[in-house]
C-alpha atoms as a PDB file:
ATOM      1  CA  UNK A   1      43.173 193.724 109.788  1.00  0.00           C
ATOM      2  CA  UNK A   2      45.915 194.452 106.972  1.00  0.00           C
ATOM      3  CA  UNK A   3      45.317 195.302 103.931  1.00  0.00           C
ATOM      4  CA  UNK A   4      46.916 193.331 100.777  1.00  0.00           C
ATOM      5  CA  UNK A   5      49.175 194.742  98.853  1.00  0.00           C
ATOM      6  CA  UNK A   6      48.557 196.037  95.215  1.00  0.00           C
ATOM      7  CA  UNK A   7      49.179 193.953  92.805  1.00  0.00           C
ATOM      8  CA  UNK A   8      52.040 196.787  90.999  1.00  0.00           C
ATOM      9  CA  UNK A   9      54.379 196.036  94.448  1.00  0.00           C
ATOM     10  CA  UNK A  10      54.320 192.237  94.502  1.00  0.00           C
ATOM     11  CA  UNK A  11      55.173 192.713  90.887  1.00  0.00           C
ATOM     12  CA  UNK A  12      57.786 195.174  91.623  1.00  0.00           C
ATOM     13  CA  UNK A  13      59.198 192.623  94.605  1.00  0.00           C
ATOM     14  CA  UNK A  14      59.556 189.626  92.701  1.00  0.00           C
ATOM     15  CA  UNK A  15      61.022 191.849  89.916  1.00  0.00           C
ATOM     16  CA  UNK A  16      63.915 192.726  92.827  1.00  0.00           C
ATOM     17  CA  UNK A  17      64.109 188.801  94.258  1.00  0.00           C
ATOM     18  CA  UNK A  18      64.693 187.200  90.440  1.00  0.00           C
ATOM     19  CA  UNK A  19      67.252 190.395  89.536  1.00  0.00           C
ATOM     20  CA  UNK A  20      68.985 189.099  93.355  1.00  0.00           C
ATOM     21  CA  UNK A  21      69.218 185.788  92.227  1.00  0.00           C
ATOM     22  CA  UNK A  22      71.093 186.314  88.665  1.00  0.00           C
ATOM     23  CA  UNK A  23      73.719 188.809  90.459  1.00  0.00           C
ATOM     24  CA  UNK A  24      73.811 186.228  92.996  1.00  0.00           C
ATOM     25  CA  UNK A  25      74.722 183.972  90.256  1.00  0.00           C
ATOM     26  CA  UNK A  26      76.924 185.779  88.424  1.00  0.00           C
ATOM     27  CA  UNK A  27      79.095 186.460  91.500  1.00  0.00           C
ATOM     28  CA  UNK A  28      79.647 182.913  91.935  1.00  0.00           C
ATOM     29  CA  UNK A  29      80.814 182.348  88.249  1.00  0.00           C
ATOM     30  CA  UNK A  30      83.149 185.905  88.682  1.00  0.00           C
ATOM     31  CA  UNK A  31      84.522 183.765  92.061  1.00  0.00           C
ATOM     32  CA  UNK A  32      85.275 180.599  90.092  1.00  0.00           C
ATOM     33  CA  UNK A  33      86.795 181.786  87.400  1.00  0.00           C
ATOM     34  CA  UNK A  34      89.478 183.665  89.310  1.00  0.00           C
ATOM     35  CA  UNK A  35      90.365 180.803  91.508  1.00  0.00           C
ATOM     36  CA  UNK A  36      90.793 179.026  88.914  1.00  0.00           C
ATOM     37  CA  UNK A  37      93.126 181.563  86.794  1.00  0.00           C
ATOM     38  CA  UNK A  38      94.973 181.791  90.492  1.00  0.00           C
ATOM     39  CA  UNK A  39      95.583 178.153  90.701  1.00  0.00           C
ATOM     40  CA  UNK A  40      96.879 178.342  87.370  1.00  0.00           C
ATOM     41  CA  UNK A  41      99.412 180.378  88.074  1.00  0.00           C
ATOM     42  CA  UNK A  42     100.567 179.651  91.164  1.00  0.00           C
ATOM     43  CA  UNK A  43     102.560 176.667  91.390  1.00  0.00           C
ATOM     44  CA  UNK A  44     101.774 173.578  93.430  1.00  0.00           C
ATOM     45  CA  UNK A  45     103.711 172.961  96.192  1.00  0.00           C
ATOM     46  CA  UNK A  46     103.396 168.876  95.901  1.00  0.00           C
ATOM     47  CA  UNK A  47     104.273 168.537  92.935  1.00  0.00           C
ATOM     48  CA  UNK A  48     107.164 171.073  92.458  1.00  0.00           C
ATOM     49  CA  UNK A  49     108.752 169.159  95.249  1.00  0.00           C
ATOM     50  CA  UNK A  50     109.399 165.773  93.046  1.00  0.00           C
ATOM     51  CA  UNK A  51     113.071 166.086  92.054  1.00  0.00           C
ATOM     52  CA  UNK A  52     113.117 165.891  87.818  1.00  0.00           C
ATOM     53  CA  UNK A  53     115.600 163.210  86.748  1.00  0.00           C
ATOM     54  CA  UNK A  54     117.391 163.976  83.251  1.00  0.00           C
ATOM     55  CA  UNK A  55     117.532 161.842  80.570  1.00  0.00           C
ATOM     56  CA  UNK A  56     121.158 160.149  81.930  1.00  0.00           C
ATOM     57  CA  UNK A  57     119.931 159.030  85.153  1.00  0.00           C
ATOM     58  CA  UNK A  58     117.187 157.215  83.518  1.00  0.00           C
ATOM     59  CA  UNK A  59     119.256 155.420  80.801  1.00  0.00           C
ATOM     60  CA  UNK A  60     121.786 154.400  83.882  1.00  0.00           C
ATOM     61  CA  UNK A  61     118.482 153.149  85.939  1.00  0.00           C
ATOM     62  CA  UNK A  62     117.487 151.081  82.861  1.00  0.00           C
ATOM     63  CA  UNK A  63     120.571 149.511  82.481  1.00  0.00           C
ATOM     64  CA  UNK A  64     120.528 148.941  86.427  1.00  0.00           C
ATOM     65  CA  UNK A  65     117.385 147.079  86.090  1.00  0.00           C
ATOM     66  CA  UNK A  66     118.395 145.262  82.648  1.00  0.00           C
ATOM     67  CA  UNK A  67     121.067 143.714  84.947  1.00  0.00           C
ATOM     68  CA  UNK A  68     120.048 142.945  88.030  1.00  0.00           C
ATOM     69  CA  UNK A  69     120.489 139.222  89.343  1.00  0.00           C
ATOM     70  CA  UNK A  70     117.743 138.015  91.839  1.00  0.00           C
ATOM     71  CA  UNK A  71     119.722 135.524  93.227  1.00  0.00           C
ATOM     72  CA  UNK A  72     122.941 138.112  93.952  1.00  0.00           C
ATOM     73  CA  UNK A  73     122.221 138.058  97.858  1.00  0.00           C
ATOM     74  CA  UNK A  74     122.379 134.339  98.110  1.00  0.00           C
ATOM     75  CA  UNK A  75     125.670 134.234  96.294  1.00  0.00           C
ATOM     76  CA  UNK A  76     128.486 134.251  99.535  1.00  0.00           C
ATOM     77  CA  UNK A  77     131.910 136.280  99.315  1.00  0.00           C
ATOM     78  CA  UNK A  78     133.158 133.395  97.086  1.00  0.00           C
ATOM     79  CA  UNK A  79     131.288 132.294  94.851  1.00  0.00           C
ATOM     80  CA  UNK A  80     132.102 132.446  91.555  1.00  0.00           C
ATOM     81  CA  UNK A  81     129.941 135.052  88.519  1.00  0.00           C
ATOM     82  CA  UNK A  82     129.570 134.240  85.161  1.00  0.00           C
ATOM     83  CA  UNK A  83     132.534 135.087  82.672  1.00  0.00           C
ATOM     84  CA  UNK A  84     135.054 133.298  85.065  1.00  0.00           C
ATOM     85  CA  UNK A  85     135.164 136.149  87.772  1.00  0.00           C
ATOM     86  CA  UNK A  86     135.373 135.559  91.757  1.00  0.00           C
ATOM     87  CA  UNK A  87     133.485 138.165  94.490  1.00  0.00           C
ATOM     88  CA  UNK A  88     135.859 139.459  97.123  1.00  0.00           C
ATOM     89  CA  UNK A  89     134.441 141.184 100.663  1.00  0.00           C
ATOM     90  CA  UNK A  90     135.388 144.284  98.977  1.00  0.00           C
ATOM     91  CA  UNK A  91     133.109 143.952  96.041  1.00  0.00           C
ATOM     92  CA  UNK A  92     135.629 143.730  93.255  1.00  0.00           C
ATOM     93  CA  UNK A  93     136.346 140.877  91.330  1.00  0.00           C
ATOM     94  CA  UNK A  94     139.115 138.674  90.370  1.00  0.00           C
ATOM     95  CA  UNK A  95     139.477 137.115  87.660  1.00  0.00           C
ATOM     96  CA  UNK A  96     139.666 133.261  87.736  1.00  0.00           C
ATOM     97  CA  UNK A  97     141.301 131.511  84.675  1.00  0.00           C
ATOM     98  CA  UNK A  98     139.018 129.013  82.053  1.00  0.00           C
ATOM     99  CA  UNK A  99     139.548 125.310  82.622  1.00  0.00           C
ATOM    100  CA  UNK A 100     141.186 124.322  79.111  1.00  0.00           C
ATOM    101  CA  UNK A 101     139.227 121.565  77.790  1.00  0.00           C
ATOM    102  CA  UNK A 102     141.919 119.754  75.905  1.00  0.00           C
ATOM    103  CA  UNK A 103     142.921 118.990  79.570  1.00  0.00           C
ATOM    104  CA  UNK A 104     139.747 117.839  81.082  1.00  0.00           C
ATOM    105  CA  UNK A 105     138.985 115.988  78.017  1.00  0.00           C
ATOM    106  CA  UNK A 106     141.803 113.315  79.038  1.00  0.00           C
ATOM    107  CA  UNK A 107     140.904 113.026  82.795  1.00  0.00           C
ATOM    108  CA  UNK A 108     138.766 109.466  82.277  1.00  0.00           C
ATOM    109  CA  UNK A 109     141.170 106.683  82.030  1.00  0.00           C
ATOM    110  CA  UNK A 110     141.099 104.625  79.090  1.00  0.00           C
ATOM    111  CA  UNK A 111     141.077 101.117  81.346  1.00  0.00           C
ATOM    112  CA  UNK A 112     137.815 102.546  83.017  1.00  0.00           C
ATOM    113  CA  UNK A 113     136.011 103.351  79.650  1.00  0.00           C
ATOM    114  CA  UNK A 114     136.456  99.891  78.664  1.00  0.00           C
ATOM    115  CA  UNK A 115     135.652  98.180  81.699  1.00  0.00           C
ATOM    116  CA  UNK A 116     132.285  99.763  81.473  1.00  0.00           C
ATOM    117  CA  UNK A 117     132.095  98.341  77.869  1.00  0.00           C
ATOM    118  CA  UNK A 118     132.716  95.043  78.975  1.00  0.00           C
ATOM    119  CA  UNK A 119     130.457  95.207  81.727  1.00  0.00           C
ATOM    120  CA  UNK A 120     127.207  96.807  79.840  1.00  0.00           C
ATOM    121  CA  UNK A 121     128.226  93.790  76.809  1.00  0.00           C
ATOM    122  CA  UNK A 122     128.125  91.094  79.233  1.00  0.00           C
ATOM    123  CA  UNK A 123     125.131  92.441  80.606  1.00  0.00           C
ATOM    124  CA  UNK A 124     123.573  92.190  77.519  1.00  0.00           C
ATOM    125  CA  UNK A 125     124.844  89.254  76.450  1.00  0.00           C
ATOM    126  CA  UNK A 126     123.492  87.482  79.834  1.00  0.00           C
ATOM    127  CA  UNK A 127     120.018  86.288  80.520  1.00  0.00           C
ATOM    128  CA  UNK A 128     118.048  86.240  83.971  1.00  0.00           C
ATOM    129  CA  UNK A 129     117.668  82.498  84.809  1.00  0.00           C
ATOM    130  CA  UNK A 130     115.370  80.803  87.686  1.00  0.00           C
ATOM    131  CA  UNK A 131     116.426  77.441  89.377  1.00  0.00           C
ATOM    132  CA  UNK A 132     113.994  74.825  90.125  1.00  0.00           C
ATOM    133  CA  UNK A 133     114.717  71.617  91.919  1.00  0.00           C
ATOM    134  CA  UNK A 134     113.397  68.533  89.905  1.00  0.00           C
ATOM    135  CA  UNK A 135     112.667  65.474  92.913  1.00  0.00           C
ATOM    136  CA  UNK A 136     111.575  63.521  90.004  1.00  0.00           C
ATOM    137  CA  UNK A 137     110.012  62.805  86.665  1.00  0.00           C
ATOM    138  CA  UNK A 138     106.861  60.195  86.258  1.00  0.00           C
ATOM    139  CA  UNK A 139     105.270  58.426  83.056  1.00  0.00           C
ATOM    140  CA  UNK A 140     102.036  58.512  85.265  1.00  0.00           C
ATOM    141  CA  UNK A 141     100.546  61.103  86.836  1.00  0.00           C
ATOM    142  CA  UNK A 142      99.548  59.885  89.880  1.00  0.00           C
ATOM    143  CA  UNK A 143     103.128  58.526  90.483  1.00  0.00           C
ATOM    144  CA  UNK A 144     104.000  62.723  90.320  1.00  0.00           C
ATOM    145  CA  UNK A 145     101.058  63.507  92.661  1.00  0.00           C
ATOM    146  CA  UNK A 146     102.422  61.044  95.182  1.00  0.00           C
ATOM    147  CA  UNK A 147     105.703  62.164  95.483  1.00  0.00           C
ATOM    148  CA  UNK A 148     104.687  65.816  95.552  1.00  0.00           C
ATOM    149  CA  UNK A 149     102.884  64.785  98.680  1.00  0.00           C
ATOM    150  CA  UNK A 150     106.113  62.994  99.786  1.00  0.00           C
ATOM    151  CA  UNK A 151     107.627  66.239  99.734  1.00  0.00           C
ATOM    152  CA  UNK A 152     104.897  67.952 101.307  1.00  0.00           C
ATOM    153  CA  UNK A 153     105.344  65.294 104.606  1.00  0.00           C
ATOM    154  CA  UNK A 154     108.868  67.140 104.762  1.00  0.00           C
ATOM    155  CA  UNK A 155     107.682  70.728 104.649  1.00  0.00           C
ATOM    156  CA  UNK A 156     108.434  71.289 101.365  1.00  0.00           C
ATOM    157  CA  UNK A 157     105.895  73.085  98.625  1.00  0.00           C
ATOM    158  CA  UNK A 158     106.090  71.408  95.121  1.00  0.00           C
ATOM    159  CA  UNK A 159     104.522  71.587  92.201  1.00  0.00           C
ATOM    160  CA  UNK A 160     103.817  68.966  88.966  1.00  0.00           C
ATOM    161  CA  UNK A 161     104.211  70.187  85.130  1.00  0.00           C
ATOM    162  CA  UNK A 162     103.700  67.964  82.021  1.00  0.00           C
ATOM    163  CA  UNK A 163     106.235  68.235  79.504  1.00  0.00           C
ATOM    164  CA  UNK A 164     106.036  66.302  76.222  1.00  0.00           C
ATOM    165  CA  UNK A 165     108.964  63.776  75.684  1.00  0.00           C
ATOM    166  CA  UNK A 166     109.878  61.712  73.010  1.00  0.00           C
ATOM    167  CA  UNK A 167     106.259  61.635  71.851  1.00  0.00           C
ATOM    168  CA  UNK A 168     105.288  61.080  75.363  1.00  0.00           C
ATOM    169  CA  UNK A 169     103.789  62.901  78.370  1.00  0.00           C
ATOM    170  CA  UNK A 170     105.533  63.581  81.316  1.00  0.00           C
ATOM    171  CA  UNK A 171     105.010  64.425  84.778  1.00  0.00           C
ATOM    172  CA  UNK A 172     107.803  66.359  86.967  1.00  0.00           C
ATOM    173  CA  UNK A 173     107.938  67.638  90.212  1.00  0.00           C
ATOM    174  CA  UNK A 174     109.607  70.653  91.078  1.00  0.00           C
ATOM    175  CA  UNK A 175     110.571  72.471  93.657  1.00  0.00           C
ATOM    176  CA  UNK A 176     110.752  76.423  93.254  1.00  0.00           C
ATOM    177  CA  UNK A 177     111.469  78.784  91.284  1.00  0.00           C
ATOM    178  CA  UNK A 178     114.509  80.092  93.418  1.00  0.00           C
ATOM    179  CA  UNK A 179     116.511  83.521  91.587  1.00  0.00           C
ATOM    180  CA  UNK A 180     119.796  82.096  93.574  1.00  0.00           C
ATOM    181  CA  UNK A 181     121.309  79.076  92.713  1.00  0.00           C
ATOM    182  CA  UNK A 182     122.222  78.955  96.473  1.00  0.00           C
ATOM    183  CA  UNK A 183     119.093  78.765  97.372  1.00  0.00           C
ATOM    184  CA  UNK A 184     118.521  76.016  95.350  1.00  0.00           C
ATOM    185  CA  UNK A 185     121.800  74.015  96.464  1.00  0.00           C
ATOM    186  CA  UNK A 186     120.191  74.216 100.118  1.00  0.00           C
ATOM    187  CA  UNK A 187     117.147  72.671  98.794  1.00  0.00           C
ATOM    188  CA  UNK A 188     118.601  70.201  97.211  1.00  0.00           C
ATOM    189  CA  UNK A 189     120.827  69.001 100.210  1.00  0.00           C
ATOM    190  CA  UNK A 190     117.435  69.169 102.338  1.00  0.00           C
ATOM    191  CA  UNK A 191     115.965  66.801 100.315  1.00  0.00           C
ATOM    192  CA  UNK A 192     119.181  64.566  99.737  1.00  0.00           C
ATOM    193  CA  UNK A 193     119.254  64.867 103.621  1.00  0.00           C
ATOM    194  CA  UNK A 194     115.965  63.130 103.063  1.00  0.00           C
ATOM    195  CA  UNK A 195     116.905  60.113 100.719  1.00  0.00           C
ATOM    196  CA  UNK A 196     115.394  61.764  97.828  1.00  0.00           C
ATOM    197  CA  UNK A 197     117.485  62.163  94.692  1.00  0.00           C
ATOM    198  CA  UNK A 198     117.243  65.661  93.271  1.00  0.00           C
ATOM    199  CA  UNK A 199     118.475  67.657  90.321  1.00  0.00           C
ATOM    200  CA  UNK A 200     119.281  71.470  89.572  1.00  0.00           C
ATOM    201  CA  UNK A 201     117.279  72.681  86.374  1.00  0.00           C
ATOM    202  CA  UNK A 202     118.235  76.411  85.072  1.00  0.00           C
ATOM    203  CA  UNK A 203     115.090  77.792  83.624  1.00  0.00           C
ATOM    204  CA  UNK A 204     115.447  81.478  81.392  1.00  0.00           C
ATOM    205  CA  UNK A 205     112.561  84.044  82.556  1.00  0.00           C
END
């Protein structure tokens, strides 16, 4: 069997492994701090390869960008630019003379102006009428009721409205409304085809 060792060397052993372990240590700081003054000094080869630009190319870039047109590309060889000048193929540009306005002003004749005028007056002026077709007008309404089933026998849809006259009440029957007075001229010939007497009544919406 071994014997243990005295007690003065295991002292004197982890005395040696702690003393190891701060030179180890210190190494590794002595290391680090001389890569890093290295790196300081040496330049980086990234970085010195970005070109600088001086203080004229960026104020001509700026004024580049200030300027730019998006829709340049979809302009073709002639269209006209703002400030009355014309692309070529070659990329300059002609300049294209200013229509004068004292000339333009005078292109509308005066005849057309005032045939507008007329037109938008009478416009006014006129009101949207309906036609109706009166067959006849009764004191009594079942006189009205009969002959708007008269009409009915011939295929034709009217209708009876009271109207006071002269203090009294009466009856009409009417055919319509039509928005063209030729429609109501052929309805009115229908029925005279018929033996039925018939009148044209204009009627404002």
């Amino acid at each position: 069997m071994s014997k243990p060792l005295p007690a003065a060397r295991r002292s004197s052993q982890r005395g040696g492994f702690v003393l190891g372990l701060i030179a180890g240590l210190l190494a590794g700081l002595a290391l680090a701090l001389g890569v890093a003054l290295y790196m300081t000094k040496v330049s980086l080869p990234f970085i010195d390869k970005v070109p600088q630009r001086s203080a004229e190319q960026d104020a001509a870039q700026a004024e580049k960008n200030r300027n730019w047109d998006p829709n340049a590309p979809l302009a073709g060889k002639g269209a006209q630019k703002a400030g009355g000048a014309t692309a070529t193929s070659s990329g300059a540009t002609t300049a294209v003379p200013a229509a004068n306005p004292a000339e333009t002003a005078g292109t509308t004749p005066a005849t057309a102006a005032d045939a507008v005028g007329a037109a938008s007056a009478v416009a006014a002026t006129v009101q949207p009428v309906n036609y109706f077709v009166q067959a006849g007008a009764y004191a009594r309404s079942d006189d009205a009721e009969q002959q708007r089933a008269n009409l009915g026998l011939l295929g034709m849809q009217a209708k009876v409205t009271e109207r006071e006259q002269a203090g009294r009440t009466v009856y009409r029957v009417r055919i319509g409304p039509f928005e063209r007075k030729e429609d109501a001229d052929a309805a009115k010939e229908r029925l005279a085809g018929a033996g039925v007497d018939a009148a044209i009544v204009r009627v404002q919406r």
